[in-house]
Every structure is written in structure tokens, then in C-alpha cells.
PDB file of N, CA and C in Angstrom:
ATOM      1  N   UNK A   1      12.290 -30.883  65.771  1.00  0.00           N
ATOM      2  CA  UNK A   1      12.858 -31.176  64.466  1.00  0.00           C
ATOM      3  C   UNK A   1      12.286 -30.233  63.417  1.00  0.00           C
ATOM      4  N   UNK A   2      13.229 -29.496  62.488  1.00  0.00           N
ATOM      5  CA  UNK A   2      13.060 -28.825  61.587  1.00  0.00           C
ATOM      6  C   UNK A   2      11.860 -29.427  60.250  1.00  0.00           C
ATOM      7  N   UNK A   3      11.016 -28.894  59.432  1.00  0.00           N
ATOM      8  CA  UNK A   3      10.335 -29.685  58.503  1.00  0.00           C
ATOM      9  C   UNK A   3      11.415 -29.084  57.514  1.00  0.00           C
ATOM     10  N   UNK A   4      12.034 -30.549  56.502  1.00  0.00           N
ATOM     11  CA  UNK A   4      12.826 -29.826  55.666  1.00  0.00           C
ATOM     12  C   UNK A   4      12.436 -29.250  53.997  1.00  0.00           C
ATOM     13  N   UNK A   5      13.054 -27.771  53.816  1.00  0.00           N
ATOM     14  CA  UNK A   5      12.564 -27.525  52.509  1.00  0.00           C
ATOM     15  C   UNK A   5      12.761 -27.751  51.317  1.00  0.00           C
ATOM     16  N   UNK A   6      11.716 -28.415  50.335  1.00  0.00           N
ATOM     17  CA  UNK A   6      12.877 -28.963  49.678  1.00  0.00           C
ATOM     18  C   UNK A   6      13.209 -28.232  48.427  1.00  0.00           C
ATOM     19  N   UNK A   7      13.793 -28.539  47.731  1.00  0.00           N
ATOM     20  CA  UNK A   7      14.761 -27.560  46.600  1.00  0.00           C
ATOM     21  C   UNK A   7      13.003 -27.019  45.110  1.00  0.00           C
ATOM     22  N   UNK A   8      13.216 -26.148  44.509  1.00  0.00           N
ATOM     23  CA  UNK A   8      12.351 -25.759  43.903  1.00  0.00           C
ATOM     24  C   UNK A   8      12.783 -26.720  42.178  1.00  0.00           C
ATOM     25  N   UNK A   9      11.866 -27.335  41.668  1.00  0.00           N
ATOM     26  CA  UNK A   9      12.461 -28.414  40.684  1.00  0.00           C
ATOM     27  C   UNK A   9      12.923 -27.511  39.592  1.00  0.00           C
ATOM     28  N   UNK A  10      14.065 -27.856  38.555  1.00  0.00           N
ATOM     29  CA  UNK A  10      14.611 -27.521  37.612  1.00  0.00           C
ATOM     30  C   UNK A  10      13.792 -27.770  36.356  1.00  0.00           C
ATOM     31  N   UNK A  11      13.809 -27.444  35.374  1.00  0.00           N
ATOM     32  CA  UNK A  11      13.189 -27.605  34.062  1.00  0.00           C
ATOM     33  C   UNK A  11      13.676 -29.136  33.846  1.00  0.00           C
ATOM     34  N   UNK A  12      14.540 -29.991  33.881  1.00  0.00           N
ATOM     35  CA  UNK A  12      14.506 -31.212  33.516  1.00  0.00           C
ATOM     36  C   UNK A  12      13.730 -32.031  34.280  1.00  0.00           C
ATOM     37  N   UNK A  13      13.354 -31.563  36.115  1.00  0.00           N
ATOM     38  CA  UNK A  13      12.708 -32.513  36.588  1.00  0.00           C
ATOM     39  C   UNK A  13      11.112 -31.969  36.293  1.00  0.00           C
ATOM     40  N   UNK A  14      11.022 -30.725  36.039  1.00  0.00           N
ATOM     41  CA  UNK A  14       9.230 -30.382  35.866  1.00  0.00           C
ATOM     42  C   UNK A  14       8.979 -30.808  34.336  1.00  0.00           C
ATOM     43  N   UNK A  15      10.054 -31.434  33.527  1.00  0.00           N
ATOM     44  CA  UNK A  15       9.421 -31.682  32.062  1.00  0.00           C
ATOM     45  C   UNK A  15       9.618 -33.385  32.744  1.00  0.00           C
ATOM     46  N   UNK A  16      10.489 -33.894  33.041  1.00  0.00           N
ATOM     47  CA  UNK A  16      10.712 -35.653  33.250  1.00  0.00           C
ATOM     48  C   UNK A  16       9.420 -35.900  34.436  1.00  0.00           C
ATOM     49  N   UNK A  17       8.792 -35.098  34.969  1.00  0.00           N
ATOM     50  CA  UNK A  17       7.544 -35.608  36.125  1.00  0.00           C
ATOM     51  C   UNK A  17       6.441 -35.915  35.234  1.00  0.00           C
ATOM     52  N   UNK A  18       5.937 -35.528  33.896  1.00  0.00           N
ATOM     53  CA  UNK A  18       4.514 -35.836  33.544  1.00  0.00           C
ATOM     54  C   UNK A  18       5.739 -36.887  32.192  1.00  0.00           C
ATOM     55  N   UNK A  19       6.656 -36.839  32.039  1.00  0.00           N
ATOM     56  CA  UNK A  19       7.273 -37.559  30.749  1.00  0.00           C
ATOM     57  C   UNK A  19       7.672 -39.367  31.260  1.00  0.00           C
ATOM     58  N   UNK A  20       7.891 -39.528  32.302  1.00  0.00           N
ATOM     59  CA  UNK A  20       8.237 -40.066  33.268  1.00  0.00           C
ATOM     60  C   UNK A  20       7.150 -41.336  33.420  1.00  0.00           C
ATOM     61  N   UNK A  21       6.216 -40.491  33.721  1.00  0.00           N
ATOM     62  CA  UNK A  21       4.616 -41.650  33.471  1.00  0.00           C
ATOM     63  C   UNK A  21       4.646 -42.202  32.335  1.00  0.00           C
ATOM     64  N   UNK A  22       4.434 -41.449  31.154  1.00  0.00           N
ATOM     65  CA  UNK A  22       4.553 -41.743  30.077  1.00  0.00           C
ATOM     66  C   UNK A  22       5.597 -42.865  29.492  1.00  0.00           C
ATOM     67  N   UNK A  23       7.039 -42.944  29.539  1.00  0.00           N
ATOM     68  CA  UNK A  23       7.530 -43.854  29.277  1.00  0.00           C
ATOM     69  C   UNK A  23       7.513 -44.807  30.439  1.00  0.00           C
ATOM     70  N   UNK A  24       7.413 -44.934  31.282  1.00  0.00           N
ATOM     71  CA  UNK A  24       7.022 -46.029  32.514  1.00  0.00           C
ATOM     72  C   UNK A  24       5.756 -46.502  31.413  1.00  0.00           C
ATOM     73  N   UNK A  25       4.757 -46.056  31.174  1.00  0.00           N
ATOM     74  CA  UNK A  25       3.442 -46.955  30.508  1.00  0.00           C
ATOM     75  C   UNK A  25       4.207 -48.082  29.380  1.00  0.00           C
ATOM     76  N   UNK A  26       4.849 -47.024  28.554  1.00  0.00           N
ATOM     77  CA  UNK A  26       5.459 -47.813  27.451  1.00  0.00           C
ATOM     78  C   UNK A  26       6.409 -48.820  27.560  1.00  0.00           C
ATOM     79  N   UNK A  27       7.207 -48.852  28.839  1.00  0.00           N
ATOM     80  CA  UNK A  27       8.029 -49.619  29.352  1.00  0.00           C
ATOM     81  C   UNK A  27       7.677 -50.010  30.311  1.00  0.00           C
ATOM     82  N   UNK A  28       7.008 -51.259  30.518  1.00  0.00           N
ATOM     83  CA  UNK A  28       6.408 -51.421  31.858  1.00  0.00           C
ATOM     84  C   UNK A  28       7.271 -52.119  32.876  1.00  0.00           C
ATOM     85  N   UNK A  29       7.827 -53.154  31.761  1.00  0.00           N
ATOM     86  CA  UNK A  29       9.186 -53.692  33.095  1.00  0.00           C
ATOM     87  C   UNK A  29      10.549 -53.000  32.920  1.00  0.00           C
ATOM     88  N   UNK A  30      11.093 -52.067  32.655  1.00  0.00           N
ATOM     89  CA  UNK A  30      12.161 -51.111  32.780  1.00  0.00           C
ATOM     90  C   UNK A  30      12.526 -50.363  34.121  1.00  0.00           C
ATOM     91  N   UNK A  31      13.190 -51.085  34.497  1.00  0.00           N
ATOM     92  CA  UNK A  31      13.948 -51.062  36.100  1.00  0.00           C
ATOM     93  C   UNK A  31      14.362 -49.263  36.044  1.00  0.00           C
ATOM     94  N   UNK A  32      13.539 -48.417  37.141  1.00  0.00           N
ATOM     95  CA  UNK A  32      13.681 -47.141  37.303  1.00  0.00           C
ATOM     96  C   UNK A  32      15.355 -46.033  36.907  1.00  0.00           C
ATOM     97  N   UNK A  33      16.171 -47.088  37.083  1.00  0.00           N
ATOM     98  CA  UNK A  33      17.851 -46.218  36.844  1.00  0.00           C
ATOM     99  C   UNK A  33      17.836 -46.096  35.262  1.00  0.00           C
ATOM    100  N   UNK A  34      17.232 -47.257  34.626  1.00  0.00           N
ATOM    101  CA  UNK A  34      17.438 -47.550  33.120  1.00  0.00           C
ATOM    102  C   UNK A  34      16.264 -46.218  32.618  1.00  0.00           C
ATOM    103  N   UNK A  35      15.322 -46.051  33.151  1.00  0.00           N
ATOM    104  CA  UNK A  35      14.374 -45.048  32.632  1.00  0.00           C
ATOM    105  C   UNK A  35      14.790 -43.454  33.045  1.00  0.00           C
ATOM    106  N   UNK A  36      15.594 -43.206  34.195  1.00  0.00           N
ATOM    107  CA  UNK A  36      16.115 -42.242  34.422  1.00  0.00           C
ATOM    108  C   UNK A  36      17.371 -41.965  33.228  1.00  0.00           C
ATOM    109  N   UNK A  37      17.722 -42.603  32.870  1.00  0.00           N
ATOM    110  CA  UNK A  37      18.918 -42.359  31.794  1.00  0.00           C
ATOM    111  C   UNK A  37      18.260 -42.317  30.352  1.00  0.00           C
ATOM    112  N   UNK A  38      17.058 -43.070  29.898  1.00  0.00           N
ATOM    113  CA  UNK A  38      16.585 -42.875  28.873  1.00  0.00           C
ATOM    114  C   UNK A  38      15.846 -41.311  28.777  1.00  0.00           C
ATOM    115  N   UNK A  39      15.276 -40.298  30.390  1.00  0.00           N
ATOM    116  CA  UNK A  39      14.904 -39.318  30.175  1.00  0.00           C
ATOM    117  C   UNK A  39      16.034 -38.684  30.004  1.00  0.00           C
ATOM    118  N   UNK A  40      17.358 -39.015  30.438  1.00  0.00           N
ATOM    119  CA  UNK A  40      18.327 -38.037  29.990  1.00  0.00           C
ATOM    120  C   UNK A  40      18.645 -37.923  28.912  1.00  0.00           C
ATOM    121  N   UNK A  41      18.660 -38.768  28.250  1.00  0.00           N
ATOM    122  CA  UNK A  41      19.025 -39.269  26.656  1.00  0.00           C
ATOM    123  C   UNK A  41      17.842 -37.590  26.346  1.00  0.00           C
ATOM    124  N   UNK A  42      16.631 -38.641  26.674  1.00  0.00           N
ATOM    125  CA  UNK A  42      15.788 -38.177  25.503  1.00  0.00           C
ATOM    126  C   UNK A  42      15.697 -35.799  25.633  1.00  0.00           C
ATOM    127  N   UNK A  43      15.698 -35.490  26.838  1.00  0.00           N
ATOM    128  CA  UNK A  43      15.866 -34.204  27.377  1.00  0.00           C
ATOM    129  C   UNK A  43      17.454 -33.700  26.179  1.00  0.00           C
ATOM    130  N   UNK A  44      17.857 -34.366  26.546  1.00  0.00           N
ATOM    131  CA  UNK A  44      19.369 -33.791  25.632  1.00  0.00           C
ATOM    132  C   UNK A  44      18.819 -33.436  24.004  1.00  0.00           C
ATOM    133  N   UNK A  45      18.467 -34.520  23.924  1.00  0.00           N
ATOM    134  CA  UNK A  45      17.698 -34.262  22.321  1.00  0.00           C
ATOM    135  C   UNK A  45      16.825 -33.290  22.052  1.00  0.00           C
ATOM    136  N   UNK A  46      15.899 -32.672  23.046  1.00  0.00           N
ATOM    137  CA  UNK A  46      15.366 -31.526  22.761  1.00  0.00           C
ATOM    138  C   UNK A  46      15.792 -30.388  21.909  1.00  0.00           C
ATOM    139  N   UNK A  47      15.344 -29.473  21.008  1.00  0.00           N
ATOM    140  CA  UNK A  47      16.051 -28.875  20.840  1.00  0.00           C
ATOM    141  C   UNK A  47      15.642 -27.372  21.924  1.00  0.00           C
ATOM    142  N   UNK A  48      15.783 -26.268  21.829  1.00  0.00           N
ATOM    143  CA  UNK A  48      16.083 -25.114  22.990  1.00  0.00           C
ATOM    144  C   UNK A  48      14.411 -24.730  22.394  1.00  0.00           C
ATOM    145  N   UNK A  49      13.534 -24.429  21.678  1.00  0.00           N
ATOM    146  CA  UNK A  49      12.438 -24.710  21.688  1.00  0.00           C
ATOM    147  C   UNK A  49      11.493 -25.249  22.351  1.00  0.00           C
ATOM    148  N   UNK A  50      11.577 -26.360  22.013  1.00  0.00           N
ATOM    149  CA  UNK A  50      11.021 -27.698  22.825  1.00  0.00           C
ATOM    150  C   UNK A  50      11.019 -27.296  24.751  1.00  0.00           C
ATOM    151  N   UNK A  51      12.560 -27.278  24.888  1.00  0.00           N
ATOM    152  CA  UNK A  51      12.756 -27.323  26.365  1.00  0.00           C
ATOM    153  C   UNK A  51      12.082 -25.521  27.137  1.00  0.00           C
ATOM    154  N   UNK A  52      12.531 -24.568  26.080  1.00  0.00           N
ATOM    155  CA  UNK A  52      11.911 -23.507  26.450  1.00  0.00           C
ATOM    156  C   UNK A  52      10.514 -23.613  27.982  1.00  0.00           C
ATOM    157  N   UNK A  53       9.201 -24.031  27.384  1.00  0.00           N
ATOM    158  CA  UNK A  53       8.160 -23.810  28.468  1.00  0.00           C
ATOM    159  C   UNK A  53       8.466 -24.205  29.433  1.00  0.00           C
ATOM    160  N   UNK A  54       9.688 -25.195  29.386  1.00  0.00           N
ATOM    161  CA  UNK A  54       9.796 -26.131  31.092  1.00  0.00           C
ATOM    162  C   UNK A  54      10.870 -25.388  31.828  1.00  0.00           C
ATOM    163  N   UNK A  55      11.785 -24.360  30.750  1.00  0.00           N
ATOM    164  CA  UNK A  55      12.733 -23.537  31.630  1.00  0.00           C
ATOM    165  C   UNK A  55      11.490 -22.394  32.357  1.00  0.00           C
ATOM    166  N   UNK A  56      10.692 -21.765  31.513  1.00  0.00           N
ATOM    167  CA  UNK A  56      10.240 -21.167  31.722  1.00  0.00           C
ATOM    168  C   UNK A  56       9.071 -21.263  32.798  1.00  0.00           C
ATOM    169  N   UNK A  57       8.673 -22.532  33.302  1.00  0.00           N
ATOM    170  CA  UNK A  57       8.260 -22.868  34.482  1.00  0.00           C
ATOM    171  C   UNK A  57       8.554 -23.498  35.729  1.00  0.00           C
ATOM    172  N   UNK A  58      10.306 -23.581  35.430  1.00  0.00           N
ATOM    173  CA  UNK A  58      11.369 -23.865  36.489  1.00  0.00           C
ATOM    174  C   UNK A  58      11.457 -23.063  36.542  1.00  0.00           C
ATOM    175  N   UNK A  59      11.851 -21.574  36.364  1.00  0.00           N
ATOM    176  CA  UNK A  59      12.071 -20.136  36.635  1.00  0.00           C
ATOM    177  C   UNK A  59      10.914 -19.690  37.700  1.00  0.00           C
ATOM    178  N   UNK A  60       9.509 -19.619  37.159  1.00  0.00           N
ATOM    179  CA  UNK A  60       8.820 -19.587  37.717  1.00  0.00           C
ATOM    180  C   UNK A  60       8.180 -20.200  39.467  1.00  0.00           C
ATOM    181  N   UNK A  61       8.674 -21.345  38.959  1.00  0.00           N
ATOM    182  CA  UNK A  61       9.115 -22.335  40.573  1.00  0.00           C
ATOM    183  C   UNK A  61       9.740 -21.929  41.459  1.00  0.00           C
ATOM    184  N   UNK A  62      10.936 -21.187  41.056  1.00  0.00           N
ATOM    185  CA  UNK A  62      11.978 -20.571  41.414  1.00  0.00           C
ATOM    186  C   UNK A  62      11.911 -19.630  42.419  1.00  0.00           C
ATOM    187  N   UNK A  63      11.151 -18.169  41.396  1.00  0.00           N
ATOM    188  CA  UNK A  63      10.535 -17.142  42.317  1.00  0.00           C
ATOM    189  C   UNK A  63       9.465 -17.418  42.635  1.00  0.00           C
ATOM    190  N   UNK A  64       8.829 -18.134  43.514  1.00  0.00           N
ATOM    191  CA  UNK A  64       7.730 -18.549  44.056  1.00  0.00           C
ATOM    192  C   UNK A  64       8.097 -19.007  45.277  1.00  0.00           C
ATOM    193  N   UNK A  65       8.801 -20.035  45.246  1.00  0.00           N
ATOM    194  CA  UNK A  65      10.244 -20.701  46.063  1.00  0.00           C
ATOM    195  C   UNK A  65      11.355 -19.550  47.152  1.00  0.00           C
ATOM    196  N   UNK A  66      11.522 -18.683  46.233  1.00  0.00           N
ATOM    197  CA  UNK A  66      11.988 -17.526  46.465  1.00  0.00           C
ATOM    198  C   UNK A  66      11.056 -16.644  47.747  1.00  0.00           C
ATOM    199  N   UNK A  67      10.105 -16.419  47.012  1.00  0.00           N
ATOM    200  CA  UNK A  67       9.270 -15.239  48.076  1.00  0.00           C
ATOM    201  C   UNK A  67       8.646 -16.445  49.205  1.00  0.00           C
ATOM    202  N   UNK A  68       8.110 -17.293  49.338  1.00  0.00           N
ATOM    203  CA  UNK A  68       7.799 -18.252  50.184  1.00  0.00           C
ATOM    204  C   UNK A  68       8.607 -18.565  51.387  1.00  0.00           C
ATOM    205  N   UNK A  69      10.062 -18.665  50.475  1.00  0.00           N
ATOM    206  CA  UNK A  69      10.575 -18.697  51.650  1.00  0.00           C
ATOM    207  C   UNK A  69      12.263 -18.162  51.613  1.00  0.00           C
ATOM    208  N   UNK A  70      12.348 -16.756  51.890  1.00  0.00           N
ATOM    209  CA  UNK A  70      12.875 -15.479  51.865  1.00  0.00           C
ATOM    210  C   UNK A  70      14.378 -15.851  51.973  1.00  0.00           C
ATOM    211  N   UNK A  71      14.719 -16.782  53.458  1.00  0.00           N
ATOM    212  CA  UNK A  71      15.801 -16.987  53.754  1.00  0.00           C
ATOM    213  C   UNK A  71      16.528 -18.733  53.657  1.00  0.00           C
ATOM    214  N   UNK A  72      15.695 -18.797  52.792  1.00  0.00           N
ATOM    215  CA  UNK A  72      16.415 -20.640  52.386  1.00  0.00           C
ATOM    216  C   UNK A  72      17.727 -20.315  51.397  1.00  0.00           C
ATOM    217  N   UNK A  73      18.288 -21.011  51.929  1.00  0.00           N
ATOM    218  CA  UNK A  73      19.864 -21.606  51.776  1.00  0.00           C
ATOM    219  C   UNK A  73      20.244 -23.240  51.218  1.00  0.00           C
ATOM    220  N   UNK A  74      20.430 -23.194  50.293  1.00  0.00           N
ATOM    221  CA  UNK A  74      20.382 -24.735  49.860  1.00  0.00           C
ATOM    222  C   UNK A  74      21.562 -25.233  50.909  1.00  0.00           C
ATOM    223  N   UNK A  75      21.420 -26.400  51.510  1.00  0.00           N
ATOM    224  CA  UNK A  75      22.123 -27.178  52.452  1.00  0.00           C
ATOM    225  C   UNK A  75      22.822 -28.320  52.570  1.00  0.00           C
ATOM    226  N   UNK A  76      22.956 -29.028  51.366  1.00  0.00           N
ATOM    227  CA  UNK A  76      23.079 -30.608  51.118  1.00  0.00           C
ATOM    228  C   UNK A  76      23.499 -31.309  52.318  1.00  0.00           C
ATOM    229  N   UNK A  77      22.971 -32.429  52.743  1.00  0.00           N
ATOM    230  CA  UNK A  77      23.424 -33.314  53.799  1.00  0.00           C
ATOM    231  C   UNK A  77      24.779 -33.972  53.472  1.00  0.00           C
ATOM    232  N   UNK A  78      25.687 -33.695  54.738  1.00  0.00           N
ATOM    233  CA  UNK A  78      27.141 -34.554  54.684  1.00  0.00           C
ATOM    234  C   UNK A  78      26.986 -35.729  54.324  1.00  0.00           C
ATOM    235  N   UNK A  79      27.401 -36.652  53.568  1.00  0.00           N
ATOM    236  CA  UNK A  79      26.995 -38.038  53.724  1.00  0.00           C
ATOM    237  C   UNK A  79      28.321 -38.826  54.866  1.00  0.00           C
TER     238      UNK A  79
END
């Protein structure tokens, strides 16, 4: 069996991974789908500033992702 690779994260999921904790603290009983939509909310509101460092370290993810591993092909599973 293949180990599978997984995708290199986008600027919304490398800014929503440390933002994520954060409103989980503040919301402690907020059922996970309801907090996934409040990071979308709140990401939209950014302005291109703001979101800048997290494009700029999804890029980075990217080519790293890239040279690691030369011949990956994103694959999505049939459902």
C-alpha cells in the first residue's frame, strides 16, 4: 500500500490552523461545521494586507511540496 501524499495547505488553511484554536477557546461549545463557517466569514473580511503573510507562506508550502516531491499529481478519490 502506497503512503498517501497529502496536498500542501493553502493560505486559508495555514492562517485558520493557529485561528481555529483560538476561536474554539472562545467558543467552547460551538459544534465544529458552525466554526468552520465562522472562519470563512471571518478570512473573507480580511483585507489583502492582512491575508498577504499567509499567501505568502502557502506559496512557500507549495515549493517545498514541490521539490520534495517532484512527481505528485493531485488525485482526488472517486467517491
Amino acid at each position: 500500500r502506497q503512503v498517501r501524499i497529502k496536498r500542501p495547505m493553502n493560505a486559508f488553511m495555514v492562517w485558520a490552523k493557529t485561528e481555529r484554536k483560538v476561536m474554539a477557546d472562545e467558543n467552547p461549545g460551538l459544534h465544529n461545521a458552525d466554526l468552520s463557517k465562522m472562519l470563512g466569514k471571518k478570512w473573507k473580511s480580511l483585507v489583502p494586507s492582512e491575508r498577504r503573510p499567509f499567501i505568502q507562506e502557502a506559496e512557500k508550502l507549495r515549493l517545498q511540496h514541490q521539490s520534495e516531491y517532484p512527481n505528485y499529481k493531485y488525485r482526488p478519490k472517486r467517491k
